[in-house]
C-alpha atoms as a PDB file:
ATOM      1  CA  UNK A   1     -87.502-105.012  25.357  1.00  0.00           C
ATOM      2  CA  UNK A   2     -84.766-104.943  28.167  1.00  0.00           C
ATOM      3  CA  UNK A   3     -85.919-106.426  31.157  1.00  0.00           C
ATOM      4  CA  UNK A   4     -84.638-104.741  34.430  1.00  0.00           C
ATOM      5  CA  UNK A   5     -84.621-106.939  37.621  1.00  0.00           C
ATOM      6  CA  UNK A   6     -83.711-104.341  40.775  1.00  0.00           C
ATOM      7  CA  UNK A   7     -81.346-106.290  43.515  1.00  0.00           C
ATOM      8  CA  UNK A   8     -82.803-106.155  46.616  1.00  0.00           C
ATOM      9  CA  UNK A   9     -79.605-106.653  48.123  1.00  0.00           C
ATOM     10  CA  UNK A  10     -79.871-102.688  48.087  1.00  0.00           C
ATOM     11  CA  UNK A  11     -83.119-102.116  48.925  1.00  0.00           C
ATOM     12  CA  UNK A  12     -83.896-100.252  52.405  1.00  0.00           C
ATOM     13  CA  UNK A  13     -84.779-103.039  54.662  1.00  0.00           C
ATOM     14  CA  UNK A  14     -86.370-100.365  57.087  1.00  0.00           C
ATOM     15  CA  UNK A  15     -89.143 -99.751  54.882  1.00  0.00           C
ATOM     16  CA  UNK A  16     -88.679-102.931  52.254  1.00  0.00           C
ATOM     17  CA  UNK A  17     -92.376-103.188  51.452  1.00  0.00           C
ATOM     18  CA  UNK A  18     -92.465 -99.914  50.208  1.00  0.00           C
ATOM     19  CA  UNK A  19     -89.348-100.298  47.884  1.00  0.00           C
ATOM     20  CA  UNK A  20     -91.604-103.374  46.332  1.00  0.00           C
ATOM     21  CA  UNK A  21     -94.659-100.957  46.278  1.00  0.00           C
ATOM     22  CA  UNK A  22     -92.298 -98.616  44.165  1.00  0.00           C
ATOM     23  CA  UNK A  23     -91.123-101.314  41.854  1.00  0.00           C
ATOM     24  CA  UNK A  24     -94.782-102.812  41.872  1.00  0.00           C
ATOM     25  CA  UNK A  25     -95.563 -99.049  40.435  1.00  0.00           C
ATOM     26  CA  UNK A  26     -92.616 -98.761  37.765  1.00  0.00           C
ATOM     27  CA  UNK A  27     -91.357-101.167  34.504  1.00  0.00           C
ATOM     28  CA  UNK A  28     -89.466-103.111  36.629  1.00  0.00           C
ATOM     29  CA  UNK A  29     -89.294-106.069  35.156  1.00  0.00           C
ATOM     30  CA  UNK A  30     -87.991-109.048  37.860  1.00  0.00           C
ATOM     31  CA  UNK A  31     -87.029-108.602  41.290  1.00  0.00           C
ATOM     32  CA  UNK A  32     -83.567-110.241  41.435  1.00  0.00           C
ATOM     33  CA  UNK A  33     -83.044-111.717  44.847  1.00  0.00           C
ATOM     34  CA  UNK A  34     -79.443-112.783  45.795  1.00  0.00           C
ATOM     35  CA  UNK A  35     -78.576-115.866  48.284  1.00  0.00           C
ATOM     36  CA  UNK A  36     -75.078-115.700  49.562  1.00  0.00           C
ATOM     37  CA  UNK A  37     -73.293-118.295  51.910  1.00  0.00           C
ATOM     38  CA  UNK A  38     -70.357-117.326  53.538  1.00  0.00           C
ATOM     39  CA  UNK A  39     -68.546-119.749  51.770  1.00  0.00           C
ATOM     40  CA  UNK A  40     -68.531-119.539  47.917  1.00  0.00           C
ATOM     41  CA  UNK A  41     -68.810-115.931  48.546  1.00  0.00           C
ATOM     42  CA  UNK A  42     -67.503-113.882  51.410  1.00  0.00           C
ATOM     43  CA  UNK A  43     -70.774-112.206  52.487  1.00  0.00           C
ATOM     44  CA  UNK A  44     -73.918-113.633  53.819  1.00  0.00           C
ATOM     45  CA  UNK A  45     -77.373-112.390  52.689  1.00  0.00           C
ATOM     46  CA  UNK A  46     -81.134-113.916  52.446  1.00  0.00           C
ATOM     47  CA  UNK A  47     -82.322-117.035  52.418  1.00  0.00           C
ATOM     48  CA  UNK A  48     -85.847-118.637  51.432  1.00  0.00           C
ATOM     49  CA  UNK A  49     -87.954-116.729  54.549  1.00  0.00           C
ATOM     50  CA  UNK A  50     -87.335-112.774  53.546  1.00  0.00           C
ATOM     51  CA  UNK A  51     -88.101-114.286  50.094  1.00  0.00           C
ATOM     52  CA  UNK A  52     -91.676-115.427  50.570  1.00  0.00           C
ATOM     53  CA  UNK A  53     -92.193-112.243  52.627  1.00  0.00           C
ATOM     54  CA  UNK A  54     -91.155-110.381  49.678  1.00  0.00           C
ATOM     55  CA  UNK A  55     -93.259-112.359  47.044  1.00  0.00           C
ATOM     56  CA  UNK A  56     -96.522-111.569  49.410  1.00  0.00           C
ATOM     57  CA  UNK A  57     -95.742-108.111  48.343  1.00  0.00           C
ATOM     58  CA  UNK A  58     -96.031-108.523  44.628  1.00  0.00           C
ATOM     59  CA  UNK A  59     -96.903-110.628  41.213  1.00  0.00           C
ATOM     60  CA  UNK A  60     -93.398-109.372  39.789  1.00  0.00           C
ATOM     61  CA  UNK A  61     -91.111-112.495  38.998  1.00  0.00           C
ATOM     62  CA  UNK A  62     -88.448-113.370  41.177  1.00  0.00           C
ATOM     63  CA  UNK A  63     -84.973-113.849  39.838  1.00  0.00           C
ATOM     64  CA  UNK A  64     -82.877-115.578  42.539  1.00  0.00           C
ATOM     65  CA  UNK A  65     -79.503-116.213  42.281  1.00  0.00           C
ATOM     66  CA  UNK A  66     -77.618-119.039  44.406  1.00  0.00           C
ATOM     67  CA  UNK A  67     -74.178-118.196  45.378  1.00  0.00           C
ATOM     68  CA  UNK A  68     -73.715-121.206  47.318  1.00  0.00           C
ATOM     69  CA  UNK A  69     -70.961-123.796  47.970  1.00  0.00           C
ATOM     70  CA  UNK A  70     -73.832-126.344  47.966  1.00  0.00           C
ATOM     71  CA  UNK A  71     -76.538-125.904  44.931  1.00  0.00           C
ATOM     72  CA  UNK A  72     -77.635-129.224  45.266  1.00  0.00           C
ATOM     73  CA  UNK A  73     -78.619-128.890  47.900  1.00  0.00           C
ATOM     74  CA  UNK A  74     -80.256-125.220  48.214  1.00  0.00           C
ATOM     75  CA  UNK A  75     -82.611-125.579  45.813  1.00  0.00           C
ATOM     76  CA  UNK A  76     -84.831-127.588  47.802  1.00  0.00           C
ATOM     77  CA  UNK A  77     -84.971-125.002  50.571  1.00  0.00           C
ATOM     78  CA  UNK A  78     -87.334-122.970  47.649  1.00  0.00           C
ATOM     79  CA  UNK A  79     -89.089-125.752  46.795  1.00  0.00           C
ATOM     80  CA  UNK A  80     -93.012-124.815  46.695  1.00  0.00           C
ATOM     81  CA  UNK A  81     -91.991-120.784  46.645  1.00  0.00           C
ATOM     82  CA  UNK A  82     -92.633-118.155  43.987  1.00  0.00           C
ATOM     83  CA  UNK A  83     -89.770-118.535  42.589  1.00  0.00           C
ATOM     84  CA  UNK A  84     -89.354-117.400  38.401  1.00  0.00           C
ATOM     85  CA  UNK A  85     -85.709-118.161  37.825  1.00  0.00           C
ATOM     86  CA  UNK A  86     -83.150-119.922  39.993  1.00  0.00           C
ATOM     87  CA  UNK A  87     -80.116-119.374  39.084  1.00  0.00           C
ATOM     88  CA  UNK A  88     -76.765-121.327  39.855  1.00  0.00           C
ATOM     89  CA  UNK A  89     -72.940-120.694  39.395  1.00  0.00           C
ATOM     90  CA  UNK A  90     -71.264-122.984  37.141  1.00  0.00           C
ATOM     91  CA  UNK A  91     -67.935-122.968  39.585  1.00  0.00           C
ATOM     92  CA  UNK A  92     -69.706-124.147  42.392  1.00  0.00           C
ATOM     93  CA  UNK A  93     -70.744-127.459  40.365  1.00  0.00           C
ATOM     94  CA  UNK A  94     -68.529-130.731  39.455  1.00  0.00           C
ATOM     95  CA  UNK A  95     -68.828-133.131  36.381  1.00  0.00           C
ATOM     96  CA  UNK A  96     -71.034-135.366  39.109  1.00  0.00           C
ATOM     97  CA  UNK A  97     -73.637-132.709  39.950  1.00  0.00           C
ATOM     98  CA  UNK A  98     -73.827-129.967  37.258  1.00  0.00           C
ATOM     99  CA  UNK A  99     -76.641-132.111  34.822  1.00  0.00           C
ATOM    100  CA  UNK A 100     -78.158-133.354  38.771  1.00  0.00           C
ATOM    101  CA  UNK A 101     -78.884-129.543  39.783  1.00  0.00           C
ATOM    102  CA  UNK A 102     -80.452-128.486  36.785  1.00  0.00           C
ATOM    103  CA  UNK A 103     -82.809-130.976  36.323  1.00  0.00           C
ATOM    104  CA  UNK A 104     -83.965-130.390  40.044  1.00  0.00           C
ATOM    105  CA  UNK A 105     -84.828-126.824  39.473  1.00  0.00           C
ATOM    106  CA  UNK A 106     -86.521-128.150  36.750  1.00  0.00           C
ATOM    107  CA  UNK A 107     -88.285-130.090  38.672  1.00  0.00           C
ATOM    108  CA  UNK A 108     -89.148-127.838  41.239  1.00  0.00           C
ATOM    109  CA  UNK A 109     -91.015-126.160  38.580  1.00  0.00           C
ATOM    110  CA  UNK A 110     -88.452-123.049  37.815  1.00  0.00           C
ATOM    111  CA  UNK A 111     -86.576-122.008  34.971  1.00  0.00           C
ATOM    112  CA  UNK A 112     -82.956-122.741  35.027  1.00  0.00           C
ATOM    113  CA  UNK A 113     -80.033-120.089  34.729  1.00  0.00           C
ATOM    114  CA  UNK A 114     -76.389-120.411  35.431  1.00  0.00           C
ATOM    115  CA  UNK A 115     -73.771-117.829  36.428  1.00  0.00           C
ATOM    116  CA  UNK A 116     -69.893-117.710  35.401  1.00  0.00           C
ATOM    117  CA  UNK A 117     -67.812-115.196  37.490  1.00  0.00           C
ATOM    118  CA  UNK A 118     -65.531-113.290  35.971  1.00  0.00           C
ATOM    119  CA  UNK A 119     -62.849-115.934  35.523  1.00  0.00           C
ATOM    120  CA  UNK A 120     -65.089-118.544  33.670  1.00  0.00           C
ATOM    121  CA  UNK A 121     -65.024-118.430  29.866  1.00  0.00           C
ATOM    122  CA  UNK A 122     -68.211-118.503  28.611  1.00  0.00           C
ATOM    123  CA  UNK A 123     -66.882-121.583  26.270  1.00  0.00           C
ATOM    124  CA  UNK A 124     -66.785-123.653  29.650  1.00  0.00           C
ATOM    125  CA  UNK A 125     -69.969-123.298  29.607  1.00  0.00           C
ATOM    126  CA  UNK A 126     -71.192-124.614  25.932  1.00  0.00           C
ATOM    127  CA  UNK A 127     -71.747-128.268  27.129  1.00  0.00           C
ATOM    128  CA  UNK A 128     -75.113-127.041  28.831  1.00  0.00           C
ATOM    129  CA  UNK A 129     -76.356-124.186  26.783  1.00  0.00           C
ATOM    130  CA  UNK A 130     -78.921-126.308  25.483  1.00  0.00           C
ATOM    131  CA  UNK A 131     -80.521-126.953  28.768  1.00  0.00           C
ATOM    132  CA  UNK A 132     -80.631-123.541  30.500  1.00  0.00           C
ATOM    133  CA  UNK A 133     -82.886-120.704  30.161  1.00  0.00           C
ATOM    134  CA  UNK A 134     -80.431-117.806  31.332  1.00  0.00           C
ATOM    135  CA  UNK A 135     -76.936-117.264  31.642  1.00  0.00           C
ATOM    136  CA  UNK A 136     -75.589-114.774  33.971  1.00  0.00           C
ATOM    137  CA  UNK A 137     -72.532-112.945  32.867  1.00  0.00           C
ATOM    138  CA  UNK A 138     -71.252-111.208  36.239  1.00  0.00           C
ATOM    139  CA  UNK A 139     -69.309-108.278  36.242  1.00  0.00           C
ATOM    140  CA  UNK A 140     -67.994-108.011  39.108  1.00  0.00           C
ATOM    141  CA  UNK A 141     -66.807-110.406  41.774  1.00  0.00           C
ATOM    142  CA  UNK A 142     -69.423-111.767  43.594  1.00  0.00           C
ATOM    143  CA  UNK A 143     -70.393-111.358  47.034  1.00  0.00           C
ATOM    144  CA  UNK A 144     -70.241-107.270  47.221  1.00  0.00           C
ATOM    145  CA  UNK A 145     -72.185-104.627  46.003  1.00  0.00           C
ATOM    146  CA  UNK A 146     -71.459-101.470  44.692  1.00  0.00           C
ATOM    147  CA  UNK A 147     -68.340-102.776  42.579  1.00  0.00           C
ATOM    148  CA  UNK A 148     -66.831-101.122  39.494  1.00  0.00           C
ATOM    149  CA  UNK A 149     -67.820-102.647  36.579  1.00  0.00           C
ATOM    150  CA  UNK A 150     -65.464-104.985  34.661  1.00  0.00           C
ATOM    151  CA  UNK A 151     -65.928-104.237  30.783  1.00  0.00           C
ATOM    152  CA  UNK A 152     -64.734-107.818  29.340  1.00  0.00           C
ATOM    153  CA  UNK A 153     -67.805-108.492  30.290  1.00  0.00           C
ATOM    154  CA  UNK A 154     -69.360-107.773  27.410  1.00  0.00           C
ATOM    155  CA  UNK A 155     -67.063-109.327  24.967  1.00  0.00           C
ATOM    156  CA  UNK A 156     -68.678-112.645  26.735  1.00  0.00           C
ATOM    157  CA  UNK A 157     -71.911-111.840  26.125  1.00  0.00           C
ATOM    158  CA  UNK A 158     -70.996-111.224  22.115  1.00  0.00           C
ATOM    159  CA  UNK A 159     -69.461-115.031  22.486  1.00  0.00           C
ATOM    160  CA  UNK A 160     -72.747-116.054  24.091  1.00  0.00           C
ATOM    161  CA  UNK A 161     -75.358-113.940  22.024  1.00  0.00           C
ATOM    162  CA  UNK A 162     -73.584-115.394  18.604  1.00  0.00           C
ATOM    163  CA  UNK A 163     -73.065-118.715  20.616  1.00  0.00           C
ATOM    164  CA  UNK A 164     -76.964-118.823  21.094  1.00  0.00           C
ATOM    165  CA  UNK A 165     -77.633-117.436  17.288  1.00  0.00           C
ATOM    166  CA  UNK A 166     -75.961-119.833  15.147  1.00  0.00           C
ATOM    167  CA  UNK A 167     -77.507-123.107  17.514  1.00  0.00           C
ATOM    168  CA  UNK A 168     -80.533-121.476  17.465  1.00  0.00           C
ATOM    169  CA  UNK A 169     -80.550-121.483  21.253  1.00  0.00           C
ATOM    170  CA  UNK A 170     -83.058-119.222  23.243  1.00  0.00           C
ATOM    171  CA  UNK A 171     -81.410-118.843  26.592  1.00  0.00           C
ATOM    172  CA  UNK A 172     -81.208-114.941  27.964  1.00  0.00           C
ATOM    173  CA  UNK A 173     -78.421-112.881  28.166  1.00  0.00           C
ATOM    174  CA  UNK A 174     -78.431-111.119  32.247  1.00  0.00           C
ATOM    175  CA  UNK A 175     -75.433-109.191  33.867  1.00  0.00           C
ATOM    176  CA  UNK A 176     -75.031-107.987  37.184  1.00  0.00           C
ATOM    177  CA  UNK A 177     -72.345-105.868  39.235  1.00  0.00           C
ATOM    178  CA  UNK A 178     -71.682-102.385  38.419  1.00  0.00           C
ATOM    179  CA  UNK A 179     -74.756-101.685  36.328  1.00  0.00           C
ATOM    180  CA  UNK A 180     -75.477 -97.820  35.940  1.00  0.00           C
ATOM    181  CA  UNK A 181     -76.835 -95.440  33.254  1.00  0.00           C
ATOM    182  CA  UNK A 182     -73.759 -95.687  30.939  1.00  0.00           C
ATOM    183  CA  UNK A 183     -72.562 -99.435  31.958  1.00  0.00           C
ATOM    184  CA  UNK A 184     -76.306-100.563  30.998  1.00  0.00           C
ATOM    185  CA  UNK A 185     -76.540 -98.785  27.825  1.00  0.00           C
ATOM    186  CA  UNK A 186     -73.183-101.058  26.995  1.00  0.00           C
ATOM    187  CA  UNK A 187     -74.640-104.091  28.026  1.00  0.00           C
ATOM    188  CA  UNK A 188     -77.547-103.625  25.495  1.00  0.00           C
ATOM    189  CA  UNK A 189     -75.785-103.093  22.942  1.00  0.00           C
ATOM    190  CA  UNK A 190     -73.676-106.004  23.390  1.00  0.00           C
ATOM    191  CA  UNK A 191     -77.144-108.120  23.421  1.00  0.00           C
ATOM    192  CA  UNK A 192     -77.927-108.301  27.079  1.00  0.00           C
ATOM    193  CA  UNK A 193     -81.674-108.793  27.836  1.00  0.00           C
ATOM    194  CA  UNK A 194     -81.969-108.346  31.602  1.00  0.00           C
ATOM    195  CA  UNK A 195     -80.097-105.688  33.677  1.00  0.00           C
ATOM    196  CA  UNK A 196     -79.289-106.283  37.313  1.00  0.00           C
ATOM    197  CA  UNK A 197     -78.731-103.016  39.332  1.00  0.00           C
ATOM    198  CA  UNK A 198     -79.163-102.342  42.964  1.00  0.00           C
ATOM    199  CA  UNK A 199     -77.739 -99.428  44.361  1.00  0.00           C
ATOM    200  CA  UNK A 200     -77.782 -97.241  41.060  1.00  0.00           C
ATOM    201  CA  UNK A 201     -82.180 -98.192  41.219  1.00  0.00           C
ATOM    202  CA  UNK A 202     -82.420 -98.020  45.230  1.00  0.00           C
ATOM    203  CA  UNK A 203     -80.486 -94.819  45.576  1.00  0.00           C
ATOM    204  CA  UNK A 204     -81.319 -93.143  42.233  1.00  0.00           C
ATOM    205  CA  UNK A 205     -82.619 -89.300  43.182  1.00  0.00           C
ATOM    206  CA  UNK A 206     -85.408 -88.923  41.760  1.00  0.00           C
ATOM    207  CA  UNK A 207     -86.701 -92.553  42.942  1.00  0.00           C
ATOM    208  CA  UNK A 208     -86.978 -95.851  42.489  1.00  0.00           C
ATOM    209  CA  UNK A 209     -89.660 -95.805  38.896  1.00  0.00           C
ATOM    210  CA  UNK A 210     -87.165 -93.003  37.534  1.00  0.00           C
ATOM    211  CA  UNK A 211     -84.215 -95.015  38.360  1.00  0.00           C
ATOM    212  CA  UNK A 212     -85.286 -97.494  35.900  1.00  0.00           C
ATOM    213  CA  UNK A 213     -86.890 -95.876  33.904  1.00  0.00           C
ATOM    214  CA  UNK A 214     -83.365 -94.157  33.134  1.00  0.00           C
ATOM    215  CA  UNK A 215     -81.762 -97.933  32.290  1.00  0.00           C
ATOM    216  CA  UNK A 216     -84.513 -98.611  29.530  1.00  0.00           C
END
């Protein structure tokens, strides 16, 4: 079953607790929260306080993804939150702290993804596939919303979905940027198991349920 995880990076901050009612009431399946610095990527969003309003607001699991110059250091500031899934970006790591940051959201009791951009090779990637939960395939250049989707994306999930089969790895397949109707349907087929949208979910006409409803 595909998982969707709605970005609230396109929710409608005006009324936010009733955009988590609405995914409370539909199969959403995560609530992906972005956490952008300024620095790796040029637009600032959320930190840790917005996030433990949001998580007062439901049981759902919370996907958040760092995109931060600094992981290392970040993941402490969620340290005793709800958080599900942390997720970190592979570029924003040396050979000095890559092993150091996963084993301290580990330790901070979350499961462990990591994030290439849409540069990174998913082959750059192999010497920690064994230790993560989640990779995040994105499809469009961080930092933005509302981007066109970028379709070699998929050819990387095939490399990581046959990557993961013959080492008998369990790790999930996500992508985000671009996600839609058509673009999701893709992304399935090409073994994704969790579907990031935002804007196509928050802006969808017939609401929020239908709009995900329509990506399962």
């Amino acid at each position: 079953m595909t998982i969707i995880a709605p970005s609230v990076l396109s929710a409608n901050f005006a009324d936010l607790k009733k955009d988590i009612e609405d995914m409370n009431n539909s199969q959403t399946g995560w609530i992906h929260y972005d956490v952008m610095d300024g620095h790796f990527v040029p637009n600032i969003s959320f930190g840790p306080s917005i996030m433990k309003t949001i998580s007062e607001y439901t049981d759902l699991p919370i996907d958040v993804h760092i995109m931060v110059s600094n992981p290392l250091e970040v993941v402490d500031y969620f340290a005793g939150l709800k958080v599900y899934m942390l997720t970190f970006h592979y570029e924003a790591c040396d050979d000095n702290n890559l092993i150091p940051v996963i084993e301290k959201i580990r330790r901070n009791g979350f499961k462990v993804g990591v994030s290439i951009k849409p540069k990174t090779q998913p082959w750059e990637i192999k010497s920690i596939l064994d230790k993560v939960d989640m990779v995040l395939v994105m499809s469009v250049e961080p930092g933005f919303g509302g981007q066109k989707f970028m379709p070699e994306a998929l050819d990387k999930l095939d490399w990581l979905h046959e990557y993961r089969t013959r080492h008998q790895l369990n790790y999930l397949l996500e992508i985000d940027g671009g996600i839609n109707g058509e673009t999701g349907k893709l992304a399935v087929e090409h073994h994704c198991d969790v579907l990031v949208a935002g804007s196509y979910v928050f802006k969808y006409p017939e609401g929020i349920a239908a709009g995900v409803k329509s990506l399962l």
